[in-house]
Protein backbone atom coordinates (compact mmCIF):
# COMPACT_ATOMS: atom_id res chain seq x y z
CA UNK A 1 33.18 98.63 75.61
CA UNK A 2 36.23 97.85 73.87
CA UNK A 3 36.52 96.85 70.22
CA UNK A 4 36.98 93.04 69.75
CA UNK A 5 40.48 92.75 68.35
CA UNK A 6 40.66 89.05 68.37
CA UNK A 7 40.03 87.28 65.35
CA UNK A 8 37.63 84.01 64.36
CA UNK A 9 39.31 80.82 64.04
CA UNK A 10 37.69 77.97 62.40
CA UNK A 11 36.54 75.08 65.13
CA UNK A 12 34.75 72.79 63.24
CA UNK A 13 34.48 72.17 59.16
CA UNK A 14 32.42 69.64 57.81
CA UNK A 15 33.05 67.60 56.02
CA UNK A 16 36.62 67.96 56.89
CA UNK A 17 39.00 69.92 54.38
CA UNK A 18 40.81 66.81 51.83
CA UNK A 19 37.29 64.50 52.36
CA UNK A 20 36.48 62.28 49.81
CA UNK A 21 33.21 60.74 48.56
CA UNK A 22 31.50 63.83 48.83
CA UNK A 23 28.28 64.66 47.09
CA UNK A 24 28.03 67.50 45.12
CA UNK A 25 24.81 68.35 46.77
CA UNK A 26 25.99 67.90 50.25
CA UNK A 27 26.08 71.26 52.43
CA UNK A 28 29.53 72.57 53.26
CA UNK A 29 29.86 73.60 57.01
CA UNK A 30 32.26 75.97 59.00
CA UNK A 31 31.85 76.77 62.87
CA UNK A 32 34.05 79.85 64.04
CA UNK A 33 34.60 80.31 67.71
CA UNK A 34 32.70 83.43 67.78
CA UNK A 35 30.12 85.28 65.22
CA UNK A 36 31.39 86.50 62.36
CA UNK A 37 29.78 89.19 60.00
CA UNK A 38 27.73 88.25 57.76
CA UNK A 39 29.15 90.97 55.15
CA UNK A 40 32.63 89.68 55.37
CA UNK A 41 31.66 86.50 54.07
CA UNK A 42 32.43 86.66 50.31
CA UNK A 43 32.97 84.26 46.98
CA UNK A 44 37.12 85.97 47.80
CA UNK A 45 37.08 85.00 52.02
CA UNK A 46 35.15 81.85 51.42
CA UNK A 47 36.03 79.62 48.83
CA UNK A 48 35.13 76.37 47.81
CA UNK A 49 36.56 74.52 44.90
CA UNK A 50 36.72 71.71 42.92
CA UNK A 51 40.09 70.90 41.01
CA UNK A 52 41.45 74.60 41.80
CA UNK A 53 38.18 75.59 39.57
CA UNK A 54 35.97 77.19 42.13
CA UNK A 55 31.89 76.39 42.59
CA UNK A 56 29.00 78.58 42.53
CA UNK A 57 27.02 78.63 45.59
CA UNK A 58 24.92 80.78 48.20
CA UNK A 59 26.41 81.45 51.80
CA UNK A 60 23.70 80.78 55.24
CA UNK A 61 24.47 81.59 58.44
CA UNK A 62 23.39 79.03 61.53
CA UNK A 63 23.84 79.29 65.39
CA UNK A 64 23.94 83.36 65.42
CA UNK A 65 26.24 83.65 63.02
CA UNK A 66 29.01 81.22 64.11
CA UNK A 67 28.06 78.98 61.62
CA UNK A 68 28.41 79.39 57.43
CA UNK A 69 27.06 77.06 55.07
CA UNK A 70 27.68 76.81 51.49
């Protein structure tokens, strides 16, 4: 088979990148169009932020891996 050459793109963030009103507490949520690896997934690929300062956090993985929450 031949290598997959074409990259993820995001589909679906929630909440929506620029939301407001947000809770601190409330799961971040990115849907790719396909799987991505689970390795690739890093504090430096994946960032979330508050003010430019950035937020601690773990990374999941939903829906065989299209999904990431922080």
């Amino acid at each position: 088979a031949s290598p997959d050459v074409t990259a993820p793109k995001v589909s679906i963030s929630d909440p929506v990148s620029g939301a407001v009103g947000v809770g601190t507490t409330s799961p971040i949520s990115v849907t790719f169009t396909e799987a991505v690896e689970p390795a690739t997934v890093t504090a430096a690929s994946f960032q979330v932020s508050v003010g430019g300062t950035p937020v601690a956090g773990s990374f999941g993985f939903l829906n065989n891996g299209t999904t990431v929450r922080f």
